[in-house]
Structure formats: structure tokens, C-alpha cells
N, C-alpha and C. Protein backbone atom coordinates (compact mmCIF):
# COMPACT_ATOMS: atom_id res chain seq x y z
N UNK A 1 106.63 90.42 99.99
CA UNK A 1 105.40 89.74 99.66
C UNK A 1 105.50 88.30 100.17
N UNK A 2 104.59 87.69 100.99
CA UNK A 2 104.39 86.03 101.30
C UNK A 2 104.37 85.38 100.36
N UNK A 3 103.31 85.52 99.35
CA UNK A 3 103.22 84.39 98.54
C UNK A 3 104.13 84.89 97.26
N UNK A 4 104.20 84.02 96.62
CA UNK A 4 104.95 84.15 94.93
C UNK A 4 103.88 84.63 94.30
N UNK A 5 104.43 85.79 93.19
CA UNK A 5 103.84 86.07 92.04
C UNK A 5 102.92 84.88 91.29
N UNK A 6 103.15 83.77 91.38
CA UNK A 6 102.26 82.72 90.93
C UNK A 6 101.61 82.40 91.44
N UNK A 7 101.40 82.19 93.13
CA UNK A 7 100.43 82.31 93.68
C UNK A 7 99.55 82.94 94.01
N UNK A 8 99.77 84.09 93.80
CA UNK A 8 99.07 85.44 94.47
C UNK A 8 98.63 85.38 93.39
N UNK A 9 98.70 85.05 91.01
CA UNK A 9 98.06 85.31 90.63
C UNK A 9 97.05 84.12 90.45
N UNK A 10 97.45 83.20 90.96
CA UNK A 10 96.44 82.04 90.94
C UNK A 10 94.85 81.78 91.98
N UNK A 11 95.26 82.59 93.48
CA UNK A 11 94.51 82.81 93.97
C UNK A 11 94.01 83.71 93.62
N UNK A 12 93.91 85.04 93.23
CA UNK A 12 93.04 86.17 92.62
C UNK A 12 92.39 85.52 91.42
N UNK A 13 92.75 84.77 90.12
CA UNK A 13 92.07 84.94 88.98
C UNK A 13 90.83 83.63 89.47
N UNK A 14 91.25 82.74 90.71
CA UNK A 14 90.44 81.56 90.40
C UNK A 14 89.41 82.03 91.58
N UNK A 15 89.63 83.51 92.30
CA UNK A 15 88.29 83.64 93.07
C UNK A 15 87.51 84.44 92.07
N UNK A 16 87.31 84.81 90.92
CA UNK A 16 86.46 85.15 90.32
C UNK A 16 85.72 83.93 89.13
N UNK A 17 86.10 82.81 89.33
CA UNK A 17 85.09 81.49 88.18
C UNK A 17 83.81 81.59 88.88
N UNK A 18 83.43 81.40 87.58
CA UNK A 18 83.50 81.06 86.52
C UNK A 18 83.97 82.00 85.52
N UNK A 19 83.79 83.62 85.48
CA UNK A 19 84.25 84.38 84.89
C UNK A 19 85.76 84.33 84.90
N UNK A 20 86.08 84.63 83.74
CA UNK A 20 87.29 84.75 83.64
C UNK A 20 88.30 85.76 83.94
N UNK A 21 89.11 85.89 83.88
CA UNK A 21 90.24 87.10 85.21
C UNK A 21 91.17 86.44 84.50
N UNK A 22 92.29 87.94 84.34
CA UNK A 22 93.61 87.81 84.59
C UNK A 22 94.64 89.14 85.19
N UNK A 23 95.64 88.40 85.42
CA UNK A 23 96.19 89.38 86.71
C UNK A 23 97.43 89.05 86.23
N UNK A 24 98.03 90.39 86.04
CA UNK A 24 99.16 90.47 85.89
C UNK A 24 99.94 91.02 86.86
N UNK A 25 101.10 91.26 87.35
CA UNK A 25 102.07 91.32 88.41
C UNK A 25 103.71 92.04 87.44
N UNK A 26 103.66 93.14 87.67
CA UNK A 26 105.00 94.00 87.31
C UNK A 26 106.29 93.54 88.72
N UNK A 27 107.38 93.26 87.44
CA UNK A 27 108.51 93.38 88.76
C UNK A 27 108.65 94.35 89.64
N UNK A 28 108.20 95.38 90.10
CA UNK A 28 108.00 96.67 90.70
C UNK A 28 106.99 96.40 91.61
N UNK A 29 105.66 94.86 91.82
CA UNK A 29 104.38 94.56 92.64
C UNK A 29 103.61 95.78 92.10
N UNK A 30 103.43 95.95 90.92
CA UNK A 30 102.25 97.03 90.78
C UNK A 30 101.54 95.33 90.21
N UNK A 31 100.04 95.63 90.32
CA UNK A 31 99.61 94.22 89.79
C UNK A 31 98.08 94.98 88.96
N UNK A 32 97.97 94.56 87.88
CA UNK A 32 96.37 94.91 86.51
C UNK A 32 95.91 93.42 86.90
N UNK A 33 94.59 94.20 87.27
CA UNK A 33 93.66 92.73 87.24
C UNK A 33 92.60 93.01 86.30
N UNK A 34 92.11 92.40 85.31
CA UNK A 34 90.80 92.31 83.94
C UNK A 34 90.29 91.16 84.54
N UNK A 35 88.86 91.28 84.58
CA UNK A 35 87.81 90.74 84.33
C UNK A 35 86.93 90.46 83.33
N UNK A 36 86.86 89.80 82.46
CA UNK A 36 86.03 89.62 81.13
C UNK A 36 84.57 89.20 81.41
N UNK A 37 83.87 89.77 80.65
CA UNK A 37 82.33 89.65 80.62
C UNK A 37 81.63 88.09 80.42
N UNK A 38 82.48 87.69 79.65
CA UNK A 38 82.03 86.56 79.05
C UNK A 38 83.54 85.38 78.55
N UNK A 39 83.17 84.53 78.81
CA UNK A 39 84.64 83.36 77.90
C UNK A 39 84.94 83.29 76.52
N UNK A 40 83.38 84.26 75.79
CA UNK A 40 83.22 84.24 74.09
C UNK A 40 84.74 85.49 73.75
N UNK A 41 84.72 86.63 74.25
CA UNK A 41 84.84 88.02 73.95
C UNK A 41 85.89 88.34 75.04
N UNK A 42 86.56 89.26 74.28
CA UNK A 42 87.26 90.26 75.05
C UNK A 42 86.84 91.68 75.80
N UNK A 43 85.78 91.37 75.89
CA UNK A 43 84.83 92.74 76.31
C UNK A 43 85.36 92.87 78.14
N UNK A 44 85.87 93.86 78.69
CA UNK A 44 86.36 93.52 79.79
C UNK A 44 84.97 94.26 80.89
N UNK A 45 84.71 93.32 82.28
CA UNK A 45 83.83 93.95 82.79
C UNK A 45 84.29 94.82 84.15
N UNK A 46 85.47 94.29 84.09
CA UNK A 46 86.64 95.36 85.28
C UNK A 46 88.09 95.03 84.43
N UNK A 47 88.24 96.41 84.87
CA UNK A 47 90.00 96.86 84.69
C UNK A 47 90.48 97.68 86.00
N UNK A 48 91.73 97.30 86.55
CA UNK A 48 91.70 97.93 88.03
C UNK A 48 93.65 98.05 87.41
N UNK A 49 94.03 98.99 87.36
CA UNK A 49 95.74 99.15 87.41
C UNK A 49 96.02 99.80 88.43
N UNK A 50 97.15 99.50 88.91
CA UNK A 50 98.54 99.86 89.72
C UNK A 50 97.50 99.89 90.94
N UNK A 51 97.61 98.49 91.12
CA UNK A 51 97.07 97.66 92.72
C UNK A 51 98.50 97.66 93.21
N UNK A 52 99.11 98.10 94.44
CA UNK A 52 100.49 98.04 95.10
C UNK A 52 100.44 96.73 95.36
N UNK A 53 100.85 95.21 95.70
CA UNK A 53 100.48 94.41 96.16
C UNK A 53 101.79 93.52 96.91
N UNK A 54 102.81 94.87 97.26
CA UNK A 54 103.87 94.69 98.05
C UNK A 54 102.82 94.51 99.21
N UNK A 55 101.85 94.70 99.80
CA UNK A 55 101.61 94.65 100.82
C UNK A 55 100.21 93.91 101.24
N UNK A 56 99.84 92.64 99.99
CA UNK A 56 99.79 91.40 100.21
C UNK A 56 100.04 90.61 100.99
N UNK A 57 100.04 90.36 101.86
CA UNK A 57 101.32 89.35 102.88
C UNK A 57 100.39 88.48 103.15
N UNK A 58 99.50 88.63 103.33
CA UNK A 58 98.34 86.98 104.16
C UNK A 58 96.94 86.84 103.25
N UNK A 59 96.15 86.28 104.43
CA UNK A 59 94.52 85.96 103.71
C UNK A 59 93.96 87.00 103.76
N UNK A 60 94.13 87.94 104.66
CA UNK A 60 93.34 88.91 104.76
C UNK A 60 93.68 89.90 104.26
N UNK A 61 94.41 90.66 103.86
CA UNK A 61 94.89 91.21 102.94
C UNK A 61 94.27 90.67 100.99
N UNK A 62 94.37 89.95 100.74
CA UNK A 62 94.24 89.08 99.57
C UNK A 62 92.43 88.99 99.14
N UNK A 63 91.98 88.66 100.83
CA UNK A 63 90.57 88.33 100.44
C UNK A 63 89.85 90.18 101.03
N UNK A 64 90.34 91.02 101.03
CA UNK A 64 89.90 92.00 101.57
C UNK A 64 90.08 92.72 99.63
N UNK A 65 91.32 92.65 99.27
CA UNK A 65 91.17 92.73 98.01
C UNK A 65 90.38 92.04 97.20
N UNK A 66 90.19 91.39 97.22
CA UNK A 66 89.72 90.94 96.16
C UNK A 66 87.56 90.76 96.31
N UNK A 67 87.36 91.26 97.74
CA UNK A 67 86.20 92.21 97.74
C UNK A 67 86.21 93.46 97.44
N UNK A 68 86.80 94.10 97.50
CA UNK A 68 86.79 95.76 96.77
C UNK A 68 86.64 94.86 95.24
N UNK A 69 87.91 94.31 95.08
CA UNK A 69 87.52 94.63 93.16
C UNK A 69 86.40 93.89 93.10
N UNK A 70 85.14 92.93 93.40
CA UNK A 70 84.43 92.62 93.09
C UNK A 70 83.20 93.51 93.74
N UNK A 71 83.47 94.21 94.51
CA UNK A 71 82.05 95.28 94.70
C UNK A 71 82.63 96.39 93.24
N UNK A 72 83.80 96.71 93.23
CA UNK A 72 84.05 97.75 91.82
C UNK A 72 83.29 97.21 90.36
N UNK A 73 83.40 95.91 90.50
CA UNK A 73 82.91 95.23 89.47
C UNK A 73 81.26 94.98 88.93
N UNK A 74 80.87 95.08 90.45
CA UNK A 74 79.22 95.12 90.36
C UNK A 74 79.03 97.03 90.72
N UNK A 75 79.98 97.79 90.81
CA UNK A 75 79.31 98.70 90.27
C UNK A 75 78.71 99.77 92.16
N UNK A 76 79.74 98.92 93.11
CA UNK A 76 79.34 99.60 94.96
C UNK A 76 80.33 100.06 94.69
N UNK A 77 80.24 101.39 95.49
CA UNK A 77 80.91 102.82 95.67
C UNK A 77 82.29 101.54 96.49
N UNK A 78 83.65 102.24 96.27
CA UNK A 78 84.89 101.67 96.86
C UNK A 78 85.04 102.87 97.10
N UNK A 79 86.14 102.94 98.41
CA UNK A 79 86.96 104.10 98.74
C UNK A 79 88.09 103.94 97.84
N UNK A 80 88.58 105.22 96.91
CA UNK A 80 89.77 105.27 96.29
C UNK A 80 91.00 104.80 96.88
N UNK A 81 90.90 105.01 98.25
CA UNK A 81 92.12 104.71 99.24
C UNK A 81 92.37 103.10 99.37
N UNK A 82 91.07 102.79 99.34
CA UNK A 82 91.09 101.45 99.99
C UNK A 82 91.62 100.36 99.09
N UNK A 83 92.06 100.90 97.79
CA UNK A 83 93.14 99.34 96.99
C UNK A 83 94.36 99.61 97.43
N UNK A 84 94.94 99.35 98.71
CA UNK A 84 96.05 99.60 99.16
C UNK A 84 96.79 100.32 98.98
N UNK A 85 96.28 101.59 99.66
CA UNK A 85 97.00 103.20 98.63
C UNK A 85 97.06 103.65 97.65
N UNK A 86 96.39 102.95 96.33
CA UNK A 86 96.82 103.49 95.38
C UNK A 86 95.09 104.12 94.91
N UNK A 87 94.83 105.23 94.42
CA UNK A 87 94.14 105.64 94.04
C UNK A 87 93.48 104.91 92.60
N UNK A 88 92.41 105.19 92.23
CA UNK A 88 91.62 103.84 90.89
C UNK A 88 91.51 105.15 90.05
């Protein structure tokens, strides 16, 4: 992976503000990203597990992700394939 686990979760949670995001990162690079509805509530408006994100390495990669999970989030058809192998 290029960037650090702290970076990689800093750039993912802060391209979704104002909504709030968090992204977690397993020693293994499986990575859970939540999206919350609101800053009041825990009501989540995406849940996406076992994103591979060994294969993260640049911008494009990163910002290619992180359009899938935001078309998943509004609800546009994603290819299952397309979160970097791992099926949703």
C-alpha cells in the first residue's frame, strides 16, 4: 500500500463532508467504510465491508473508490466486481 493506514483513512472519511464517515482499516487491508445520515444519530446511510485496499497505491485508485461507494450510497447500480475484487 502507498499511503499509511492514516492516510488512506483520512483521505476517504474527509471526501465525504460534510457527512460524516468512518473507515476502518484491518491489519489484513480489508477496510469498513460507514457513512452516517446525519451528525445527530447513528443511523448509517452506507455500510460497505471487506474493501481489499492492498491495492490502493495512488489517486486513482482511491478516487475511483471512493466514487463507487458514493454512487452505492445514492443508491446507482455498482458492479459487484468493481470494489477491488471483493464482492458487496
Amino acid at each position: 500500500m502507498f499511503l499509511s493506514a492514516l492516510e488512506l483513512r483520512k483521505i476517504i472519511e474527509s471526501s465525504f463532508l460534510p457527512e460524516r464517515c468512518e473507515c476502518t482499516l484491518s491489519p489484513d487491508l480489508m477496510m469498513t467504510v460507514k457513512v452516517y445520515a446525519d451528525g445527530q444519530t447513528d443511523h448509517l446511510d452506507l455500510l460497505v465491508t471487506g474493501i481489499d485496499a492492498s491495492g490502493l497505491n495512488g489517486c486513482r485508485e482511491i478516487n475511483d473508490l471512493i466514487g463507487q461507494l458514493r454512487s452505492r450510497q445514492h443508491h446507482v447500480e455498482v458492479e459487484p466486481h468493481s470494489m477491488l475484487g471483493k464482492a458487496l
